[in-house]
PDB file of N, CA and C in Angstrom:
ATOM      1  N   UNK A   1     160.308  20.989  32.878  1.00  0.00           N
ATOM      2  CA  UNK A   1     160.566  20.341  34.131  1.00  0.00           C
ATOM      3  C   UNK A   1     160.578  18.839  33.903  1.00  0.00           C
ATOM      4  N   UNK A   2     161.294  18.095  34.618  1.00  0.00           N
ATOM      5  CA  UNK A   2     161.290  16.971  34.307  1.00  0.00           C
ATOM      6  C   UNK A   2     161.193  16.240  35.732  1.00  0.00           C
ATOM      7  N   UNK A   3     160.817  14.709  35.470  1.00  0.00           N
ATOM      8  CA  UNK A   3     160.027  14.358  36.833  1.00  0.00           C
ATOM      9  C   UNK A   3     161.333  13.208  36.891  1.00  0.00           C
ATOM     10  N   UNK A   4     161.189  13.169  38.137  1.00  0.00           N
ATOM     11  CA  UNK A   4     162.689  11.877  38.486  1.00  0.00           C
ATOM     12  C   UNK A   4     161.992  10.584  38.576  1.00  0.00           C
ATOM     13  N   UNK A   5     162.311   9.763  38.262  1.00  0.00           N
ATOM     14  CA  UNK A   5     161.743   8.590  38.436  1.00  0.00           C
ATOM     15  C   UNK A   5     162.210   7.925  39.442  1.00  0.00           C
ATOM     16  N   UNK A   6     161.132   6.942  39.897  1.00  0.00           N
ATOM     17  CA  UNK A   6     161.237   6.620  41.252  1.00  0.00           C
ATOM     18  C   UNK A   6     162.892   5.611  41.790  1.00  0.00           C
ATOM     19  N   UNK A   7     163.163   5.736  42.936  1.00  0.00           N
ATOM     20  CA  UNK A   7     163.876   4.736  43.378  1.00  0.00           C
ATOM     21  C   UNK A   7     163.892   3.116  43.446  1.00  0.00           C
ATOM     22  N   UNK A   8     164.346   2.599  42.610  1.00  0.00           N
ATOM     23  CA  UNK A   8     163.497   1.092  42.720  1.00  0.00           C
ATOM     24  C   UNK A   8     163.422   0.642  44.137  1.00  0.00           C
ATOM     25  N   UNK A   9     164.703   0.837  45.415  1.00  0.00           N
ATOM     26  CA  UNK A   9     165.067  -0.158  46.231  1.00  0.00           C
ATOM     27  C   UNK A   9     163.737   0.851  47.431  1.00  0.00           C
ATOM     28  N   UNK A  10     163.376   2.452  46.979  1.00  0.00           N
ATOM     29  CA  UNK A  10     162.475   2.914  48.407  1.00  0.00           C
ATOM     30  C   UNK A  10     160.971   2.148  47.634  1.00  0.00           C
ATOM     31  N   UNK A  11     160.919   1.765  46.477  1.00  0.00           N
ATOM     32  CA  UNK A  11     159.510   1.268  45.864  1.00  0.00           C
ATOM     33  C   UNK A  11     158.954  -0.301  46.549  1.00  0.00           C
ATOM     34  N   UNK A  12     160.762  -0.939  46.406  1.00  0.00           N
ATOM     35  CA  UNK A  12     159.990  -2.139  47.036  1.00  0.00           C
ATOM     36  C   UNK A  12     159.765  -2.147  48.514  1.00  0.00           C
ATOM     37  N   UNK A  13     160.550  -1.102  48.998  1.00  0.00           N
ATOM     38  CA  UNK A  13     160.290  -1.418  50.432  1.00  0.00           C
ATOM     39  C   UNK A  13     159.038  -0.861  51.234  1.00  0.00           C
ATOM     40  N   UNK A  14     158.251  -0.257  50.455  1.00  0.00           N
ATOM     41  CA  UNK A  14     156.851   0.447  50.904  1.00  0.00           C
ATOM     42  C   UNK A  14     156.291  -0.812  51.360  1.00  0.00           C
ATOM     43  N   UNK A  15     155.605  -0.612  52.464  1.00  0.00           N
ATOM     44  CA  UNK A  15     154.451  -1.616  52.729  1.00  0.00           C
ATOM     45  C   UNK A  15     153.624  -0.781  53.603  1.00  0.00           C
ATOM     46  N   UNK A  16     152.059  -1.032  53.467  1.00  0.00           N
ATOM     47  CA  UNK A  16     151.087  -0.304  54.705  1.00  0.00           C
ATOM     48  C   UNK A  16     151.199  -1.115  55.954  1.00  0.00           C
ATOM     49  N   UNK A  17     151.064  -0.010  56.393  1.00  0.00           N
ATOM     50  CA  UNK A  17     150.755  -0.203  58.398  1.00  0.00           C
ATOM     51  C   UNK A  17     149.652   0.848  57.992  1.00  0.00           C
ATOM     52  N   UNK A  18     148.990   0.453  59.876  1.00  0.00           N
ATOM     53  CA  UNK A  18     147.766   0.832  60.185  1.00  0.00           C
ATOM     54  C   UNK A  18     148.325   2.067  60.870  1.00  0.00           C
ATOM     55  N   UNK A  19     149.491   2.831  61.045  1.00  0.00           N
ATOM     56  CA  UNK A  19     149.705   3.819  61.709  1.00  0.00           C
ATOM     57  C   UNK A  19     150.812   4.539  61.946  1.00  0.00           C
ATOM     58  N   UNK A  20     151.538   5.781  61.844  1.00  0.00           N
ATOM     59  CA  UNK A  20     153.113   6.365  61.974  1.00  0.00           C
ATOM     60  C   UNK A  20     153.162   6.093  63.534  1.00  0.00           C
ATOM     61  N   UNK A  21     154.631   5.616  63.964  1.00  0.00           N
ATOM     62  CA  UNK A  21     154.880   5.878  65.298  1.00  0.00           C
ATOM     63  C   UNK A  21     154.591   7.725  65.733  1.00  0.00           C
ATOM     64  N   UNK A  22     154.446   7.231  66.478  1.00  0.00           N
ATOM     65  CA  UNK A  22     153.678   8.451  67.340  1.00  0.00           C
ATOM     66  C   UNK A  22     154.710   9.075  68.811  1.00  0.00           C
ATOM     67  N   UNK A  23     155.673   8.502  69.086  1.00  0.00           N
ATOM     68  CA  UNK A  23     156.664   8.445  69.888  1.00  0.00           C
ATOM     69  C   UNK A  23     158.015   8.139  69.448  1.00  0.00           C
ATOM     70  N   UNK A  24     159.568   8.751  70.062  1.00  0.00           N
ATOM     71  CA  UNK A  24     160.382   8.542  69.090  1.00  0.00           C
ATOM     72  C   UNK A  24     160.772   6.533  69.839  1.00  0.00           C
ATOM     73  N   UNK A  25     160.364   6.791  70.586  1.00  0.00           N
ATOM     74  CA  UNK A  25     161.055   5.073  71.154  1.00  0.00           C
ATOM     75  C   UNK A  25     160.456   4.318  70.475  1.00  0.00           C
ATOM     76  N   UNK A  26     158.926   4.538  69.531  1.00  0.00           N
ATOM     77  CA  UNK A  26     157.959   3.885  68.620  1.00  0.00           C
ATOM     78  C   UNK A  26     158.941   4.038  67.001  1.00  0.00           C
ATOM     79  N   UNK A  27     159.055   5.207  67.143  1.00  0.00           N
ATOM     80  CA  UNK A  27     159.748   5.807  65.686  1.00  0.00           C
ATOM     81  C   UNK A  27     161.266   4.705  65.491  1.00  0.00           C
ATOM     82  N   UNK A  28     162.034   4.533  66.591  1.00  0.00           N
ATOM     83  CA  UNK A  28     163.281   3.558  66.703  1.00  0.00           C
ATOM     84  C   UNK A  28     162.879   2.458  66.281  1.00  0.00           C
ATOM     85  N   UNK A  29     161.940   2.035  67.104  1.00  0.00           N
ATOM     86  CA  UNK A  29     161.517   0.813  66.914  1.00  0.00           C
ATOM     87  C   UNK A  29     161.452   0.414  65.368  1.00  0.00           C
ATOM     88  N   UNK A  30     160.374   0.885  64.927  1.00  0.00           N
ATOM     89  CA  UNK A  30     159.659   1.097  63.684  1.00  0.00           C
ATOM     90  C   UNK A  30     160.781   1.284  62.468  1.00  0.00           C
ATOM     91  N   UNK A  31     161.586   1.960  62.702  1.00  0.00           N
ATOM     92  CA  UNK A  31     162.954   2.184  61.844  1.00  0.00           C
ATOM     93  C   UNK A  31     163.841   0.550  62.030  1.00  0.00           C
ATOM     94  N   UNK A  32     164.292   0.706  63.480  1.00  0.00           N
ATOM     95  CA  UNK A  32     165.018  -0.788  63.376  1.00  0.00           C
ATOM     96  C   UNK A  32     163.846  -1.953  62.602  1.00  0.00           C
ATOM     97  N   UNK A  33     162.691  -2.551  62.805  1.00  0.00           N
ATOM     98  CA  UNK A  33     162.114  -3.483  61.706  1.00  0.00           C
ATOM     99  C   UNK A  33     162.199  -3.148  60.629  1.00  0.00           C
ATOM    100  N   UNK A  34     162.317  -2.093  60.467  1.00  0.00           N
ATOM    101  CA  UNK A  34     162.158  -1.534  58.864  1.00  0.00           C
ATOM    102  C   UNK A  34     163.186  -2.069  58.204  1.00  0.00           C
ATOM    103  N   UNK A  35     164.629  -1.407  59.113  1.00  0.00           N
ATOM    104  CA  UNK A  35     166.369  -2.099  58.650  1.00  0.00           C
ATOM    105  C   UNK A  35     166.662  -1.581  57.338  1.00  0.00           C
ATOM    106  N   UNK A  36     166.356  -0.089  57.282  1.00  0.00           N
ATOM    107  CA  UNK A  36     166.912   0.462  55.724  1.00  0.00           C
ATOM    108  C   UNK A  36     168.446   0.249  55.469  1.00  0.00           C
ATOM    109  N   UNK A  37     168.972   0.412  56.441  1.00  0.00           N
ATOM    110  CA  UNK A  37     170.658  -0.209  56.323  1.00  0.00           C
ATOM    111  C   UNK A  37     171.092  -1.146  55.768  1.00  0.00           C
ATOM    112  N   UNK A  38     170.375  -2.159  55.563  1.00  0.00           N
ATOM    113  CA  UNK A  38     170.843  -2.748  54.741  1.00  0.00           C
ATOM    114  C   UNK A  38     170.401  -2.901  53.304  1.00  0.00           C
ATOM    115  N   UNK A  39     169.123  -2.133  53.105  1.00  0.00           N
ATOM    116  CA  UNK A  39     168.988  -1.679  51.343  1.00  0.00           C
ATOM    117  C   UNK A  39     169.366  -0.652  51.092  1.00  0.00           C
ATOM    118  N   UNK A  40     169.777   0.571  52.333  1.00  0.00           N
ATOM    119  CA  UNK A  40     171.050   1.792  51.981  1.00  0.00           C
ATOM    120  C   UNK A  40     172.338   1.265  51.237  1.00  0.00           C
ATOM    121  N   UNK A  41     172.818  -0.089  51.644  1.00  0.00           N
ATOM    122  CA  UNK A  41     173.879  -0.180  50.875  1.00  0.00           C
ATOM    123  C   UNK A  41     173.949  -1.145  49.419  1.00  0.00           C
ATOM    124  N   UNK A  42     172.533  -1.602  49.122  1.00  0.00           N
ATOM    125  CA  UNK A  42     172.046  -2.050  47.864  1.00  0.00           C
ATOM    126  C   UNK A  42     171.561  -1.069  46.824  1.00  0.00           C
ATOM    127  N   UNK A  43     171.163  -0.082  47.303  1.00  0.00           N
ATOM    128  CA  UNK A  43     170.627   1.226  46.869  1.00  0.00           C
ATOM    129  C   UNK A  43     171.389   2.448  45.711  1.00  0.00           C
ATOM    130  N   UNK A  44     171.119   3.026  45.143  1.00  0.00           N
ATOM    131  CA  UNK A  44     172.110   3.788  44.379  1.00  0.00           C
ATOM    132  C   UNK A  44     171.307   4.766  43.870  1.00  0.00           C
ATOM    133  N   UNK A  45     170.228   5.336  44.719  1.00  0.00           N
ATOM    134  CA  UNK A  45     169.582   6.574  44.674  1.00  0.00           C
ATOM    135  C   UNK A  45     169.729   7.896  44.942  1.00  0.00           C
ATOM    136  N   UNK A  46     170.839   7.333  46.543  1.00  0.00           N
ATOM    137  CA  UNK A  46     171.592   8.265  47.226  1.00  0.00           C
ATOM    138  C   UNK A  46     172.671   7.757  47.818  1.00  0.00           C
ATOM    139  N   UNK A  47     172.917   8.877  48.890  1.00  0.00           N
ATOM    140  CA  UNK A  47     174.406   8.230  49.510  1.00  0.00           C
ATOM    141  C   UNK A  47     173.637   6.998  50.497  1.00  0.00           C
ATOM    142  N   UNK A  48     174.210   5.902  51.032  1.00  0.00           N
ATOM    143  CA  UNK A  48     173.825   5.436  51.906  1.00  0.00           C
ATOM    144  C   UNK A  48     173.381   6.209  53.385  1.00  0.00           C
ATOM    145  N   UNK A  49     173.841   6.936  54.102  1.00  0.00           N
ATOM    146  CA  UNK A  49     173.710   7.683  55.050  1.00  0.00           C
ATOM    147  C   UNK A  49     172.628   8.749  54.841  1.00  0.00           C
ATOM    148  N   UNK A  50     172.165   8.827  53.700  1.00  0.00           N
ATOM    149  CA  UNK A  50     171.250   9.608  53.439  1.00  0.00           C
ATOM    150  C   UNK A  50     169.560   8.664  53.037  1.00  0.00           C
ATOM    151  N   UNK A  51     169.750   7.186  53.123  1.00  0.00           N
ATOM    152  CA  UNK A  51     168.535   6.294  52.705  1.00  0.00           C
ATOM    153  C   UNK A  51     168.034   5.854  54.425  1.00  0.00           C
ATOM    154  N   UNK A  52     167.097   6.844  54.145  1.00  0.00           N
ATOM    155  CA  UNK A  52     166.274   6.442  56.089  1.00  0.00           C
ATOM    156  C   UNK A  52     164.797   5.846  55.970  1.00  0.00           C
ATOM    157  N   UNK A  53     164.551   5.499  57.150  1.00  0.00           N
ATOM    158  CA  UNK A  53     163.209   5.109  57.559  1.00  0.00           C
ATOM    159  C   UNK A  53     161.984   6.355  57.666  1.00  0.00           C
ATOM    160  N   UNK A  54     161.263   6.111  56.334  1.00  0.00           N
ATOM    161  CA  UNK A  54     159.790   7.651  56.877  1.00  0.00           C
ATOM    162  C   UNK A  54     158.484   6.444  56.990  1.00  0.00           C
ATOM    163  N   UNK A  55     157.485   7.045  57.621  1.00  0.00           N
ATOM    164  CA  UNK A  55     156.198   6.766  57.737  1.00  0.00           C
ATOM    165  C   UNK A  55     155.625   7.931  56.996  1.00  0.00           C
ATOM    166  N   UNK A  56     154.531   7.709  56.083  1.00  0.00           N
ATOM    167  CA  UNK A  56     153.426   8.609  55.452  1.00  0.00           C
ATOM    168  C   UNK A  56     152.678   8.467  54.915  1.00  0.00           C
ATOM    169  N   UNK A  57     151.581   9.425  54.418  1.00  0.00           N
ATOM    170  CA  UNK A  57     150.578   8.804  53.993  1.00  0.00           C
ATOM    171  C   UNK A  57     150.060   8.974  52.417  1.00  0.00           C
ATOM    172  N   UNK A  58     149.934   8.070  52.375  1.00  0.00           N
ATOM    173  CA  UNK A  58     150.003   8.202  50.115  1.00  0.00           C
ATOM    174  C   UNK A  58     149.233   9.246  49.835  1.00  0.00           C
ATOM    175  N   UNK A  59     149.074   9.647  48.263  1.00  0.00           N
ATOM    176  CA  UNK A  59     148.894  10.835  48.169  1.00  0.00           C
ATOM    177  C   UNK A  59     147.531  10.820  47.477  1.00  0.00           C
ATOM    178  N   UNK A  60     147.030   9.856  47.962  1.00  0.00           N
ATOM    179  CA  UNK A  60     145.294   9.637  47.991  1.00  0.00           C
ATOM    180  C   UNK A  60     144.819  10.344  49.293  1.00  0.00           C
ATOM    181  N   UNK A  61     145.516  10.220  49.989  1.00  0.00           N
ATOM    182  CA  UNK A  61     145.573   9.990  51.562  1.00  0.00           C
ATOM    183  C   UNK A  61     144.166   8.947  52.187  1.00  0.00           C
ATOM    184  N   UNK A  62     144.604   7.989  51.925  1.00  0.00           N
ATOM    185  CA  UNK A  62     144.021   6.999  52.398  1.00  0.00           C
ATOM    186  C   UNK A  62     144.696   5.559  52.618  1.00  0.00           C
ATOM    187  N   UNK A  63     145.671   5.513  52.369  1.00  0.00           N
ATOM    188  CA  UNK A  63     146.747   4.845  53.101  1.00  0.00           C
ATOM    189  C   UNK A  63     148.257   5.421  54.219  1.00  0.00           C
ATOM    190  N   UNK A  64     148.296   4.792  54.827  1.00  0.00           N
ATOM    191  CA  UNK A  64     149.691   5.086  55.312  1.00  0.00           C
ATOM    192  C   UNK A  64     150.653   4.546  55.687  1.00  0.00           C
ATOM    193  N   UNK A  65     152.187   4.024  54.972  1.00  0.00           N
ATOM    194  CA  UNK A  65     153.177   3.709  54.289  1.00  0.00           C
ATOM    195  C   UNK A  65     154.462   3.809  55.354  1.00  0.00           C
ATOM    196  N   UNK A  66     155.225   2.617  55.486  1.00  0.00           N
ATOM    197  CA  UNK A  66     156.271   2.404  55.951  1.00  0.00           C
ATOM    198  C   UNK A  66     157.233   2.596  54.866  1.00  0.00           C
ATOM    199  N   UNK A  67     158.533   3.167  54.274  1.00  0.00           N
ATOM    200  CA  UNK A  67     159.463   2.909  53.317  1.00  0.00           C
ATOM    201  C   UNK A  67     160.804   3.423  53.642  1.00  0.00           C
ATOM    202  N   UNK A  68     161.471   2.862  53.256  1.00  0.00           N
ATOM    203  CA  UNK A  68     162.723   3.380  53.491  1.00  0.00           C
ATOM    204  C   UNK A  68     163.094   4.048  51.521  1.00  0.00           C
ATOM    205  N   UNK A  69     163.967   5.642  52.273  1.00  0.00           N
ATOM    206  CA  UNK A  69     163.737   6.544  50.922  1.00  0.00           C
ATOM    207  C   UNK A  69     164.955   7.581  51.519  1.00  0.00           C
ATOM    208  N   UNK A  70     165.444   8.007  50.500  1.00  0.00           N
ATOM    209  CA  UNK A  70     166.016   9.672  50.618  1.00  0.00           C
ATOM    210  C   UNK A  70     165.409  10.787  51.576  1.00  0.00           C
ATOM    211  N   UNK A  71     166.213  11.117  52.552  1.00  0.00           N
ATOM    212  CA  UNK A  71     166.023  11.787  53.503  1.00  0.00           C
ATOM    213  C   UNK A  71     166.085  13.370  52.654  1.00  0.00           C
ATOM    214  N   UNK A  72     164.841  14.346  52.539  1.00  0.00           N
ATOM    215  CA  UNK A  72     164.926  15.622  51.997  1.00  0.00           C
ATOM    216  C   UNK A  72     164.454  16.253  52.880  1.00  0.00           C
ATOM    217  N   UNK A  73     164.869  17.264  53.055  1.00  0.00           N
ATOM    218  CA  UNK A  73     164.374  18.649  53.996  1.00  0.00           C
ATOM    219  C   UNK A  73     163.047  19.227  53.271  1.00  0.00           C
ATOM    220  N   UNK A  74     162.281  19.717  53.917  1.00  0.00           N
ATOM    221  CA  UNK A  74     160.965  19.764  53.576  1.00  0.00           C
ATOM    222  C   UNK A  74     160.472  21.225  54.839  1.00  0.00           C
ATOM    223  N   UNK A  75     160.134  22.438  53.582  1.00  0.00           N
ATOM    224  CA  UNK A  75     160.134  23.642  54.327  1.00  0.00           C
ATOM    225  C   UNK A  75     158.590  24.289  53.936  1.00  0.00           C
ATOM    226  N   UNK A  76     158.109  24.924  54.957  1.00  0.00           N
ATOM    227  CA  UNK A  76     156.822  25.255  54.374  1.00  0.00           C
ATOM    228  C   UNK A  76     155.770  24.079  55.214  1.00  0.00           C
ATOM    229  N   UNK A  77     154.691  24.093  54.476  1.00  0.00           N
ATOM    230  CA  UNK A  77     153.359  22.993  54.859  1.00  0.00           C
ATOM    231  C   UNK A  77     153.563  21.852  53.991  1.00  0.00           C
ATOM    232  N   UNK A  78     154.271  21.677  53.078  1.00  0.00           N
ATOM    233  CA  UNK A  78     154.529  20.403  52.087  1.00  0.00           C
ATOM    234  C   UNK A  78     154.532  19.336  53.290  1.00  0.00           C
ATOM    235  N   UNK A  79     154.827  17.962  52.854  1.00  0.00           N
ATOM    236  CA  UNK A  79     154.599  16.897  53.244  1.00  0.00           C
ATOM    237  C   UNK A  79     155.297  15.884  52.089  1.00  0.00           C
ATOM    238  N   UNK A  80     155.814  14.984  53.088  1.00  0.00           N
ATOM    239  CA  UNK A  80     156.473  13.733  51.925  1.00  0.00           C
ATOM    240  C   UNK A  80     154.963  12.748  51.564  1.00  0.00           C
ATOM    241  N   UNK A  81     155.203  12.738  49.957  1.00  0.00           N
ATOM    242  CA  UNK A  81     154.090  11.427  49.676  1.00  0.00           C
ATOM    243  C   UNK A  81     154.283  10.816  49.094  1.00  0.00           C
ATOM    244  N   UNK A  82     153.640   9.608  49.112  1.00  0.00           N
ATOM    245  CA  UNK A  82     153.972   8.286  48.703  1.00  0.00           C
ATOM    246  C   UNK A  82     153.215   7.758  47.746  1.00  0.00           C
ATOM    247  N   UNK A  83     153.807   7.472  46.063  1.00  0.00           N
ATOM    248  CA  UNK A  83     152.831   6.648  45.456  1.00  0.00           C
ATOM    249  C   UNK A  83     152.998   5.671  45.361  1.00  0.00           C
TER     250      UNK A  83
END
């Protein structure tokens, strides 16, 4: 198995907040400051239309992470995490 190495452009854009929007008019919000659109089209991880705004929480779980990253479907109890 081999492990993918990270995205440079979702690495720099991590930064902590004190909290995930909790509402989607919070979640908009939170996405528009974020403004992955315009490192979607600096990006070459994925398609642009596919580089979105997630909130989560690292995989210490003791932080929790604003980044813009590859949008994956996620089935089961998994969870996106962030190192």
């Amino acid at each position: 198995m081999t492990q993918q190495s990270p995205c440079l452009e979702s690495v720099k854009s991590k930064t902590a907040v004190e909290r995930c929007p909790t509402s989607k008019d919070e979640w908009d919000r939170a996405a528009q400051k974020k403004n992955c659109e315009i490192l979607a089209k600096r990006q070459n991880c994925t398609t642009p239309e596919n580089f979105k705004y997630h909130c989560v929480i690292n995989s210490y779980r003791n932080e929790t992470v604003e980044v813009c990253a590859a949008e994956k479907l996620i089935q089961g109890y998994d969870f996106i995490r962030s190192n």
